[in-house]
N, C-alpha and C. Protein backbone atom coordinates (compact mmCIF):
# COMPACT_ATOMS: atom_id res chain seq x y z
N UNK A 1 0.84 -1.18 0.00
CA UNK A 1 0.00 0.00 0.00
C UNK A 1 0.88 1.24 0.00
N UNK A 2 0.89 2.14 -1.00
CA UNK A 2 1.06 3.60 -1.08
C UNK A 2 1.19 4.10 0.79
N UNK A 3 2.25 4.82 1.20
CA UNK A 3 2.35 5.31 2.34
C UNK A 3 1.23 6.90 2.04
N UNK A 4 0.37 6.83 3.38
CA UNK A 4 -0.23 8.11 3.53
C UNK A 4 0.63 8.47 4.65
N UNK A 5 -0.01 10.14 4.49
CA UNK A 5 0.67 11.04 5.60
C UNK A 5 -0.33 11.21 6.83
N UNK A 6 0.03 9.97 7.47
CA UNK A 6 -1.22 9.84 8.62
C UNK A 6 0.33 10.10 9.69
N UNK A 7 0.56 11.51 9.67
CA UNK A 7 1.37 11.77 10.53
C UNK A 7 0.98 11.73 12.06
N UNK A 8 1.71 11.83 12.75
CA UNK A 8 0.39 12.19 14.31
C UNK A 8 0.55 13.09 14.53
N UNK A 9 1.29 14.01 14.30
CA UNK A 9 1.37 15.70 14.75
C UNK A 9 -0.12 16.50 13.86
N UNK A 10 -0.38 15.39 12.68
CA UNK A 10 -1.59 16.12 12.20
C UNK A 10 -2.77 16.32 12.71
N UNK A 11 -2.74 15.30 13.61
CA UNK A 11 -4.28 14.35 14.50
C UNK A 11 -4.05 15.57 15.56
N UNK A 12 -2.99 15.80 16.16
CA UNK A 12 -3.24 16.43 17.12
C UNK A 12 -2.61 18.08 17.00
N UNK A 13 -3.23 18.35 15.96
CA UNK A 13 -2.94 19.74 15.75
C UNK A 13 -4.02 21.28 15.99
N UNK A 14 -3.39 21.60 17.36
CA UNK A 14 -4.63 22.84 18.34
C UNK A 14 -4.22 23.95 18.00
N UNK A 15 -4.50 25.15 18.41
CA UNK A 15 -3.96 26.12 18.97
C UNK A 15 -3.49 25.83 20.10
N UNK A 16 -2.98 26.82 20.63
CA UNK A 16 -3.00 26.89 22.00
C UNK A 16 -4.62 27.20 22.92
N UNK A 17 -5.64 27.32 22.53
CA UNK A 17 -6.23 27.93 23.18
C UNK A 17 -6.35 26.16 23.79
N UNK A 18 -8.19 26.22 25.03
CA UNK A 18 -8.44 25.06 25.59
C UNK A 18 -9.04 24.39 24.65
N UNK A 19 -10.04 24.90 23.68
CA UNK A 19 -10.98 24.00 22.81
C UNK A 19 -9.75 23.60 21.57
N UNK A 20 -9.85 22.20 20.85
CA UNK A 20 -9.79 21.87 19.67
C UNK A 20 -9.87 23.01 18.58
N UNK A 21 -9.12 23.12 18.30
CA UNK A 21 -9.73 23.74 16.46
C UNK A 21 -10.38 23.58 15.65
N UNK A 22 -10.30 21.82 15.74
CA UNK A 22 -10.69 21.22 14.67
C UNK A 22 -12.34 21.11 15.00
N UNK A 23 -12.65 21.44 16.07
CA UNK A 23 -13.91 20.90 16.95
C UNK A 23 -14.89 22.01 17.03
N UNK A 24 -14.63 23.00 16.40
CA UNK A 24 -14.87 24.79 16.31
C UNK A 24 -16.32 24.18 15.21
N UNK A 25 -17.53 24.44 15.74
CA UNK A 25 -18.33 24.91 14.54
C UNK A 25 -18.11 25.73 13.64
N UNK A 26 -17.89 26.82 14.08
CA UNK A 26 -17.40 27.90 13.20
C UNK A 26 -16.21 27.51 11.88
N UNK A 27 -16.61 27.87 11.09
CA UNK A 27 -15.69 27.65 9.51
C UNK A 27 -14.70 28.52 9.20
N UNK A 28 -13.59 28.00 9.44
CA UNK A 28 -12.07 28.84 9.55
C UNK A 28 -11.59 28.17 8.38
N UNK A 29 -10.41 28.97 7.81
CA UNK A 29 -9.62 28.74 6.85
C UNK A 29 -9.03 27.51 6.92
N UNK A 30 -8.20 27.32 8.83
CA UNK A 30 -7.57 26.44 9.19
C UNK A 30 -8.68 24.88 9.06
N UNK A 31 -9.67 25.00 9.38
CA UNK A 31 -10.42 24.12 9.15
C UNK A 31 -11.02 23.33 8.30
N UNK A 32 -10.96 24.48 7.43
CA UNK A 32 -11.66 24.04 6.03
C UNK A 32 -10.36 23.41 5.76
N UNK A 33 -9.17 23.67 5.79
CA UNK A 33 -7.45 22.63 5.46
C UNK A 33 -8.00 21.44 5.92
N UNK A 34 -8.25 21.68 7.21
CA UNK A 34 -7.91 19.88 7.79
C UNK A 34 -8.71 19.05 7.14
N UNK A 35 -10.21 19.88 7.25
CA UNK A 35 -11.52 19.30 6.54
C UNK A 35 -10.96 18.45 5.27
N UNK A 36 -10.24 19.63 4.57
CA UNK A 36 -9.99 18.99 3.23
C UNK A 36 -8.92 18.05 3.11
N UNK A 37 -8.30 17.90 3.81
CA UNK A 37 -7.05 16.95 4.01
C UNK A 37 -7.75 15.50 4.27
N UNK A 38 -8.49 15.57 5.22
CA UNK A 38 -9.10 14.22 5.79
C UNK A 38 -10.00 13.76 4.59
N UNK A 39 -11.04 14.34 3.62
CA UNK A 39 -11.45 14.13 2.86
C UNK A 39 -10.99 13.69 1.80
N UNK A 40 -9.56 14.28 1.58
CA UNK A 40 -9.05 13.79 0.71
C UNK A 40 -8.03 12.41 1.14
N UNK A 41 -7.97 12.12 2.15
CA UNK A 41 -7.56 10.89 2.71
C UNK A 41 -7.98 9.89 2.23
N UNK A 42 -9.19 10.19 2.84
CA UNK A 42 -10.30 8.51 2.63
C UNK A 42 -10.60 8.47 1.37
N UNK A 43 -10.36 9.00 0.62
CA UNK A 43 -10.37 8.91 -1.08
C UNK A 43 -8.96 8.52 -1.50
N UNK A 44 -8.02 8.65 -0.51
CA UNK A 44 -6.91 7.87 -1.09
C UNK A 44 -7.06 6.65 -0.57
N UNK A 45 -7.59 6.18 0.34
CA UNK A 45 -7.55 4.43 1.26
C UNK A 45 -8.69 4.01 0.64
N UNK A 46 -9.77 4.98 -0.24
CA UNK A 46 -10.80 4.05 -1.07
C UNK A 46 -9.84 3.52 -2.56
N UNK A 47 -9.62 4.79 -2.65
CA UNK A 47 -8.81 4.48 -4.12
C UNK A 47 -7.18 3.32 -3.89
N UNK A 48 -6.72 3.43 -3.52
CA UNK A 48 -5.39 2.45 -3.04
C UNK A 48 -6.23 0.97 -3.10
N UNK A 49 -7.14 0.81 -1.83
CA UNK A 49 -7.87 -0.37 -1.72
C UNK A 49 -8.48 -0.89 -3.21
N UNK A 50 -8.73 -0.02 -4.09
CA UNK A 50 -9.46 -0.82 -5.48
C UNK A 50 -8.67 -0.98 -6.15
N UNK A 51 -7.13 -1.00 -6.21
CA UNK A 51 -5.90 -0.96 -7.04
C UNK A 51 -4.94 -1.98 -6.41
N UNK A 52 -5.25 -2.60 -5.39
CA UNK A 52 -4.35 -2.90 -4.84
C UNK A 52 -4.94 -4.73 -5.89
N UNK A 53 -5.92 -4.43 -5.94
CA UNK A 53 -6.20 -6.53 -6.38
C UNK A 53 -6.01 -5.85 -7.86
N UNK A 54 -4.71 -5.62 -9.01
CA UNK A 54 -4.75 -5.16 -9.89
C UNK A 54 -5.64 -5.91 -11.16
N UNK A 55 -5.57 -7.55 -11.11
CA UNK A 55 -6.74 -8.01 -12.14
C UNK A 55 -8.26 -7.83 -11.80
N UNK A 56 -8.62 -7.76 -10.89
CA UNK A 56 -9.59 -7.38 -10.38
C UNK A 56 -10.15 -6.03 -10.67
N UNK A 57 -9.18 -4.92 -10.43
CA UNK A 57 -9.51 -3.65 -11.28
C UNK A 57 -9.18 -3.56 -12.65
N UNK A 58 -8.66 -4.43 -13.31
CA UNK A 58 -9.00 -4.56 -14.91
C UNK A 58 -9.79 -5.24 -15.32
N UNK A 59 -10.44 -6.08 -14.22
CA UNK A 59 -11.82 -5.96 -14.83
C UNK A 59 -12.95 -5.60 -15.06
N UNK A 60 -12.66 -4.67 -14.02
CA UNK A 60 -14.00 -3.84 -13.38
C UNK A 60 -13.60 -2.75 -14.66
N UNK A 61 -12.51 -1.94 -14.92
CA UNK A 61 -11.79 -0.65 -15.73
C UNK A 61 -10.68 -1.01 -16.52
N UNK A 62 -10.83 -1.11 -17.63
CA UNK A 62 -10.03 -0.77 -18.11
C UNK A 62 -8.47 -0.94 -18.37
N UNK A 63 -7.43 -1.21 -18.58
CA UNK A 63 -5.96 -1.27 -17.96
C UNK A 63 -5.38 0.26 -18.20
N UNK A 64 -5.84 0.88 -19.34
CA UNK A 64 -5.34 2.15 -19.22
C UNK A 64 -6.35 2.83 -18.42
N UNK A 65 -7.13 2.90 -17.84
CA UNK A 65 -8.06 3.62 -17.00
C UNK A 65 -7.58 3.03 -15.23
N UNK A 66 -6.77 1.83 -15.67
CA UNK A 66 -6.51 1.71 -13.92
C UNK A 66 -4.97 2.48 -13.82
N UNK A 67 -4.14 2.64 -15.30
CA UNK A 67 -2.63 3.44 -15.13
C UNK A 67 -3.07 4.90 -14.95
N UNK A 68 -4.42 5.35 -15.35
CA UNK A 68 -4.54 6.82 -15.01
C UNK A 68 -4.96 7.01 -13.55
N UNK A 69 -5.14 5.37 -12.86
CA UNK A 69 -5.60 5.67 -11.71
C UNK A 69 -4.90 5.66 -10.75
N UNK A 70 -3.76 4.88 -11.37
CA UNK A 70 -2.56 5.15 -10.47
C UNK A 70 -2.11 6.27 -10.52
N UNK A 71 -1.72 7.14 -11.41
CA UNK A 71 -1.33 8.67 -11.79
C UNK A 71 -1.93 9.25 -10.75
N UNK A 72 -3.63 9.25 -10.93
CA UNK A 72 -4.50 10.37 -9.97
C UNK A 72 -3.74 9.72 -8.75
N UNK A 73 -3.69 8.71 -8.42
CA UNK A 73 -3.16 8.04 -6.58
C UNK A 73 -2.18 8.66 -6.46
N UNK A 74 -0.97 8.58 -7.34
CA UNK A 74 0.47 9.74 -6.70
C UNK A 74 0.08 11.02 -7.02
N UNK A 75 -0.70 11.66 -7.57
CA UNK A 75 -0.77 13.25 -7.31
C UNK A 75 -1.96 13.21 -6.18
N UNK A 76 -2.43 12.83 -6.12
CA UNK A 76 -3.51 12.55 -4.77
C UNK A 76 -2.60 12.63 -3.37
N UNK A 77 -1.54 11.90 -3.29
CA UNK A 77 -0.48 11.35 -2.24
C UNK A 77 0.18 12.77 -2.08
N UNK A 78 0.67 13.57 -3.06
CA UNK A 78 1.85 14.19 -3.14
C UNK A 78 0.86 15.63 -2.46
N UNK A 79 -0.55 15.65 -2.87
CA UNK A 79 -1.06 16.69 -2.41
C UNK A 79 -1.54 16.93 -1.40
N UNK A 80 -1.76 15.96 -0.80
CA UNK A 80 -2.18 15.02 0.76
C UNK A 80 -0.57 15.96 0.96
N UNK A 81 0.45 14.95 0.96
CA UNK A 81 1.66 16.07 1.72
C UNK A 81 1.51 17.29 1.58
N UNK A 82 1.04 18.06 0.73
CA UNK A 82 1.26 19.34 0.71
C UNK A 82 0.38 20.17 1.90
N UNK A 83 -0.70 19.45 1.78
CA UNK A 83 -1.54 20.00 3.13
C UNK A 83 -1.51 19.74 4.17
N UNK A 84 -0.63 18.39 4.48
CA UNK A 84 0.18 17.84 5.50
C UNK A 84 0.77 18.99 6.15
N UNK A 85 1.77 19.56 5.47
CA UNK A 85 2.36 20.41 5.16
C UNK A 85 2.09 21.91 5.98
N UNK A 86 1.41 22.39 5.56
CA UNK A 86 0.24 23.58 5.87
C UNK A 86 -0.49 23.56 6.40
N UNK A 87 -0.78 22.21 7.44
CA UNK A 87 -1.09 21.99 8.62
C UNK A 87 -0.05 22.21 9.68
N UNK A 88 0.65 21.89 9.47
CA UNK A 88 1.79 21.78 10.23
C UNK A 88 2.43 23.18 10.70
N UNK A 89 2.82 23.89 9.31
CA UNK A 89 3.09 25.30 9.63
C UNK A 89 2.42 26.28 9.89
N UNK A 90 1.19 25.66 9.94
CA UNK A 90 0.08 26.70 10.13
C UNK A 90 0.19 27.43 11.61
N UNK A 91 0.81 26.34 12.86
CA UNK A 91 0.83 27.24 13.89
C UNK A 91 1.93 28.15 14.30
N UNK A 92 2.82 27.96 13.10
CA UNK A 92 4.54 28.73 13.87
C UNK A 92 4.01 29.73 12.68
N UNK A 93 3.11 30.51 12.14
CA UNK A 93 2.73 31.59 11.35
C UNK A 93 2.16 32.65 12.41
């Protein structure tokens, strides 16, 4: 399986204040990141999981429709880091 960036500094990334950030009803920039990070997670562990039995996904798609699906999986991965990323530095800003 493709390594995700299931870092743990991401899971547990606050302010300083007492409440969570992530736990804020309110719709922050910072939030809408994580939001979108995690969303785009489980679309990489759906997508990985249907690639991983490769005859199985040529039969369901295609063989060139499962190499474009590998493509979308590493720019999927690489962008996952990037927001990894910008989670991370988001609090020394």
């Amino acid at each position: 399986m493709k390594e995700l960036n299931n870092k743990p500094e991401v899971a547990d990334v606050c302010d300083e204040k007492p409440v969570c950030c992530c736990d804020s009803s309110e719709s922050t920039p910072f939030s809408r990141l994580v939001e979108e990070k995690h969303a785009l997670d489980e679309k990489i562990v759906k997508l990985n999981a249907f690639l991983e039995d490769d005859e199985k996904a040529c039969k369901i798609a295609s063989y060139p429709q499962v190499a474009q699906m590998r493509e979308q999986l590493d720019v999927m991965l690489r962008y996952s880091g990037i927001l990894n990323t910008r989670i991370l530095t988001w609090r020394h800003n």
